[in-house]
N, C-alpha and C. Protein backbone atom coordinates (compact mmCIF):
# COMPACT_ATOMS: atom_id res chain seq x y z
N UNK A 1 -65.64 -25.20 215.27
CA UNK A 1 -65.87 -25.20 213.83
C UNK A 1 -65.15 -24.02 213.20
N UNK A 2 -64.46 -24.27 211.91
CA UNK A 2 -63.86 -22.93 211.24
C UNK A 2 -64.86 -22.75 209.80
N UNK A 3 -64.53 -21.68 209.49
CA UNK A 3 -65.49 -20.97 208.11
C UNK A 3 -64.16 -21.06 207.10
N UNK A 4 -64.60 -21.76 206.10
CA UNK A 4 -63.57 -21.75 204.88
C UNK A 4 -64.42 -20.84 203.75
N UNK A 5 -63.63 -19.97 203.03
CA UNK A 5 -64.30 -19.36 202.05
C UNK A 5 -63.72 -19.48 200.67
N UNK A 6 -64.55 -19.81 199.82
CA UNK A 6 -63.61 -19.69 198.65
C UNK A 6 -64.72 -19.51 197.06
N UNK A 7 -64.25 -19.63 196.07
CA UNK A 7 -65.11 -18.97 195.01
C UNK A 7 -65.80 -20.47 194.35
N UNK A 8 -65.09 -21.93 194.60
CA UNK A 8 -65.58 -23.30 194.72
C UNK A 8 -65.96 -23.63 196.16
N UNK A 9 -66.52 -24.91 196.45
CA UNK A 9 -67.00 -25.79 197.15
C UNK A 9 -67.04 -27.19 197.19
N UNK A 10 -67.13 -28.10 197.40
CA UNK A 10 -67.54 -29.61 197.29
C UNK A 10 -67.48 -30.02 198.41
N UNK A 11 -68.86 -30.57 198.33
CA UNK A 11 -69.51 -31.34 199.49
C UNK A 11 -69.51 -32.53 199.68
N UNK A 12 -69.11 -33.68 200.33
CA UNK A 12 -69.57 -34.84 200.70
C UNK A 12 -70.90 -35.48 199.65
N UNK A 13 -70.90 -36.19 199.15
CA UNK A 13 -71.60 -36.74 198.43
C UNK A 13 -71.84 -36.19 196.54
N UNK A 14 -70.65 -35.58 196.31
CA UNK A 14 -70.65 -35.12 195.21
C UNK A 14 -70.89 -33.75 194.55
N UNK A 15 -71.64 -32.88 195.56
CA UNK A 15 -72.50 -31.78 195.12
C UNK A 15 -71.42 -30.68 195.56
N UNK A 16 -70.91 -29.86 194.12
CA UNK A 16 -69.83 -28.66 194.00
C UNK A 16 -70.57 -27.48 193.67
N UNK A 17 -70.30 -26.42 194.20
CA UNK A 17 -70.89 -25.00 194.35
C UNK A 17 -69.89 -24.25 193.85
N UNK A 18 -69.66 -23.39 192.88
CA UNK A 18 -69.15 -22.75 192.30
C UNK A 18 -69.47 -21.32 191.84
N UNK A 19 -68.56 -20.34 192.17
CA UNK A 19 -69.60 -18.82 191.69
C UNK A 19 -68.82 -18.59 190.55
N UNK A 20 -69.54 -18.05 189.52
CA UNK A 20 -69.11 -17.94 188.23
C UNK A 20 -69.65 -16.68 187.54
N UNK A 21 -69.31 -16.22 186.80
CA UNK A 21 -69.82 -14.59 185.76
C UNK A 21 -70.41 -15.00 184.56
N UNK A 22 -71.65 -14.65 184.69
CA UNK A 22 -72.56 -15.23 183.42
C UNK A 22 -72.13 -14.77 182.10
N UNK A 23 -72.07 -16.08 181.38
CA UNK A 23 -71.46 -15.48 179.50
C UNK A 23 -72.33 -15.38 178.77
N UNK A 24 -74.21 -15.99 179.09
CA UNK A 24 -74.97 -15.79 178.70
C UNK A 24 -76.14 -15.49 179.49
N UNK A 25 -77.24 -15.25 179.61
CA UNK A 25 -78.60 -15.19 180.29
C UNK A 25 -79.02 -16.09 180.59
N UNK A 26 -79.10 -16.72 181.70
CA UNK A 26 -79.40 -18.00 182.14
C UNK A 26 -80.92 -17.78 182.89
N UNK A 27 -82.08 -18.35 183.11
CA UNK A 27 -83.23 -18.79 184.04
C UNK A 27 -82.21 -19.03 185.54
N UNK A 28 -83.01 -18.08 186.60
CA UNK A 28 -82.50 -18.68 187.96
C UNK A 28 -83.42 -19.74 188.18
N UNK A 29 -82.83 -20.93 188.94
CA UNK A 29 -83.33 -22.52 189.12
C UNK A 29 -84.04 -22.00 190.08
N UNK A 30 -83.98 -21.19 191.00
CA UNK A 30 -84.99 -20.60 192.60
C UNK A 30 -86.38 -19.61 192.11
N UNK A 31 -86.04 -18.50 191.38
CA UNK A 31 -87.38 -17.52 191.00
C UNK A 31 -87.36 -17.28 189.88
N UNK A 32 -86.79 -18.10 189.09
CA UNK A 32 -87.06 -17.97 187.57
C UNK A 32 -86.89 -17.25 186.79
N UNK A 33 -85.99 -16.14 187.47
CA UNK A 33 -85.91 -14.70 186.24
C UNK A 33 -84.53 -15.07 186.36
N UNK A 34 -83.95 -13.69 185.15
CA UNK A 34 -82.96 -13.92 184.32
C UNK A 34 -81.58 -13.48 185.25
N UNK A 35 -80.73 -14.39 185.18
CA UNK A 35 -79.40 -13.66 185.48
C UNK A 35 -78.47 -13.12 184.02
N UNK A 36 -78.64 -12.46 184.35
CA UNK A 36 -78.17 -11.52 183.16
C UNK A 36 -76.79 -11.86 182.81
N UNK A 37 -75.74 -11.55 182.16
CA UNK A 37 -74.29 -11.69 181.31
C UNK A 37 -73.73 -10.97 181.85
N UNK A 38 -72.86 -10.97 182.64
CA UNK A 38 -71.80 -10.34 183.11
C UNK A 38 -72.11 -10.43 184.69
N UNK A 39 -73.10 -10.72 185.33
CA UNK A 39 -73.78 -10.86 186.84
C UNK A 39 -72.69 -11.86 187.44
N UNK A 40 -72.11 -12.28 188.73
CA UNK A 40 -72.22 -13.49 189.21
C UNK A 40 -73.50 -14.24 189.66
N UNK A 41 -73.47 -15.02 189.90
CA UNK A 41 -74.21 -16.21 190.16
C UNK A 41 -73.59 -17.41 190.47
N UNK A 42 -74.54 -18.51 191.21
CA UNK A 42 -73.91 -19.44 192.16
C UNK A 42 -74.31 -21.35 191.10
N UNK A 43 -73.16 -20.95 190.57
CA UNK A 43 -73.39 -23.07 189.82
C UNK A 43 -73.38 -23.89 190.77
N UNK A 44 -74.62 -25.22 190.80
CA UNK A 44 -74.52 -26.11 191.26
C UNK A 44 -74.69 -27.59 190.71
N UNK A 45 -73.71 -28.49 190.61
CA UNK A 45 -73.12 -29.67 189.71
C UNK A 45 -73.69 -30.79 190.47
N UNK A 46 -74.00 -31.54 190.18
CA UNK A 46 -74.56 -33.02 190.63
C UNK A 46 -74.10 -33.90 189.42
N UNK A 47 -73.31 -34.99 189.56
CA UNK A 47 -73.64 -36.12 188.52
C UNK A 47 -73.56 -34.62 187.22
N UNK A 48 -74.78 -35.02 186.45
CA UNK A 48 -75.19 -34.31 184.89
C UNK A 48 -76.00 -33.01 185.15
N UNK A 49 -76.25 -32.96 186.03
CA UNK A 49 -77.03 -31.71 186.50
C UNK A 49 -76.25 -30.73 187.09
N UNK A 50 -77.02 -29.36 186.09
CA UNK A 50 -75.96 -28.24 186.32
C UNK A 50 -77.25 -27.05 186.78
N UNK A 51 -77.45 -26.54 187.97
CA UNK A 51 -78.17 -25.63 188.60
C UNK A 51 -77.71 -24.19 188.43
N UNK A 52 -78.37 -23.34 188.00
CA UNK A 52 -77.79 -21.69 188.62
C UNK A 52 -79.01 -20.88 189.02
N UNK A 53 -78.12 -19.97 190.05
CA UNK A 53 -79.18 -19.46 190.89
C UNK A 53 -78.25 -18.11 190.85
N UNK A 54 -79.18 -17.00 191.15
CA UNK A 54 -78.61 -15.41 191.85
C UNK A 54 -77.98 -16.07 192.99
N UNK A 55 -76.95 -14.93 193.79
CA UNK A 55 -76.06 -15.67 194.50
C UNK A 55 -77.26 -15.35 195.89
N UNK A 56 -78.50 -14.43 195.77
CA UNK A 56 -79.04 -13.49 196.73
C UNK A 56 -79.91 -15.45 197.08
N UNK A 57 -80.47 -15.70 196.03
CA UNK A 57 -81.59 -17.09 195.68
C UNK A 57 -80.86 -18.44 196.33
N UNK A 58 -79.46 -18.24 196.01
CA UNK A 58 -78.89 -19.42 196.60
C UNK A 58 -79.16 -19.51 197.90
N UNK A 59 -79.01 -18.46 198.88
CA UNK A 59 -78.94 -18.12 200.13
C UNK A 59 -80.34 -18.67 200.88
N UNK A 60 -81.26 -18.47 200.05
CA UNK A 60 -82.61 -19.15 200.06
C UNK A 60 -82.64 -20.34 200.28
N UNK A 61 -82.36 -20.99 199.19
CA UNK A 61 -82.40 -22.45 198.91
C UNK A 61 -81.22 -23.30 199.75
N UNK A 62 -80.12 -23.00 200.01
CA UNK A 62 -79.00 -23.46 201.05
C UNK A 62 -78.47 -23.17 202.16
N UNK A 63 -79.75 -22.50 203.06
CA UNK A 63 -79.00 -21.38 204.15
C UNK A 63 -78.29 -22.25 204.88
N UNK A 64 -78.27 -23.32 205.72
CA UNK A 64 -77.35 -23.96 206.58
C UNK A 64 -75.69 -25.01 205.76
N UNK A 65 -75.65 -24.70 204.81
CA UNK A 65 -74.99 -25.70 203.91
C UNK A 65 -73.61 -25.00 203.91
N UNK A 66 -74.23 -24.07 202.97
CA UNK A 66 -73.24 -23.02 201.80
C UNK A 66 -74.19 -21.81 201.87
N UNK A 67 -72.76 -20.47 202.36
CA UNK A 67 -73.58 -19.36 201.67
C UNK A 67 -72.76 -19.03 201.04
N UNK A 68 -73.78 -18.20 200.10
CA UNK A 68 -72.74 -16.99 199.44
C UNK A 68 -72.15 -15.63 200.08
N UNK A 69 -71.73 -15.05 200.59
CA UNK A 69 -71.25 -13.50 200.61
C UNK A 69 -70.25 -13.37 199.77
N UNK A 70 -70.81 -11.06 199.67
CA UNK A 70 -70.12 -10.63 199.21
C UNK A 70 -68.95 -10.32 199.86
N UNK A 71 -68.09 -9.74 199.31
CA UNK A 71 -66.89 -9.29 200.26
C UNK A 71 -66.08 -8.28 198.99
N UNK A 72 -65.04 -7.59 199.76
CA UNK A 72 -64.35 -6.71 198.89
C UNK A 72 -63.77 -7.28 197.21
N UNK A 73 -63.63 -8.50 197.44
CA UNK A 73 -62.82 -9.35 196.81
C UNK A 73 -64.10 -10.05 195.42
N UNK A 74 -65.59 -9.88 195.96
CA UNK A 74 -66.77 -10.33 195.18
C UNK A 74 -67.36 -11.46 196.01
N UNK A 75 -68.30 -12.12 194.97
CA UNK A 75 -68.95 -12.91 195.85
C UNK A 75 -68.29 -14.59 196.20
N UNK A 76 -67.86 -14.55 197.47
CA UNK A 76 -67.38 -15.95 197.73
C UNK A 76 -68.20 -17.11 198.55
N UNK A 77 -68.04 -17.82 198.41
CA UNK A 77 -68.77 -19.41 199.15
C UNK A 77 -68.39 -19.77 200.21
N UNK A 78 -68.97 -19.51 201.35
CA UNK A 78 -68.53 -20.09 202.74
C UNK A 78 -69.24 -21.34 203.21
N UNK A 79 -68.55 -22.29 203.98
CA UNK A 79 -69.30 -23.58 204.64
C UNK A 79 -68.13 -23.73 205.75
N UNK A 80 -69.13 -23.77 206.94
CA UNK A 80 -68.59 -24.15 207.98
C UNK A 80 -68.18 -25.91 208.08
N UNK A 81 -66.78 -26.18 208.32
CA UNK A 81 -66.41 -26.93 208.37
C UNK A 81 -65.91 -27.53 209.69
């Protein structure tokens, strides 16, 4: 198996993971508090449904899938492929 990393994702059956820099204060979809404006955080797209989570919360909610790490470069999306 290899580790691809990158700042997108898309999975098999539609579902894209994306880390993005908040332009406004969003509710995290995992513990409910605020990601603040200027934070990254981890978008997740279905169909019409648009999820965001801290990238720390994602890690929670998707540990075998997709993680997030940080790295020198910020926070990127890994899935073993």
């Amino acid at each position: 198996m290899r580790v691809e990393c990158s700042k997108s994702v898309r999975l098999p059956g539609g579902f894209t993971y994306t880390v993005r820099e908040a332009r406004d204060d969003y509710p995290c979809f995992f513990c409910g508090s605020t990601i603040r404006r200027g934070t990254l955080y981890v978008e997740e797209r279905f169909a019409r449904v648009t999820r965001r989570y801290h990238y720390q919360c994602f890690n929670k909610v998707i540990p075998h899938h997709v993680k997030a790490v940080e790295t020198f470069r910020g926070v990127v999306l890994c899935v073993e492929r």
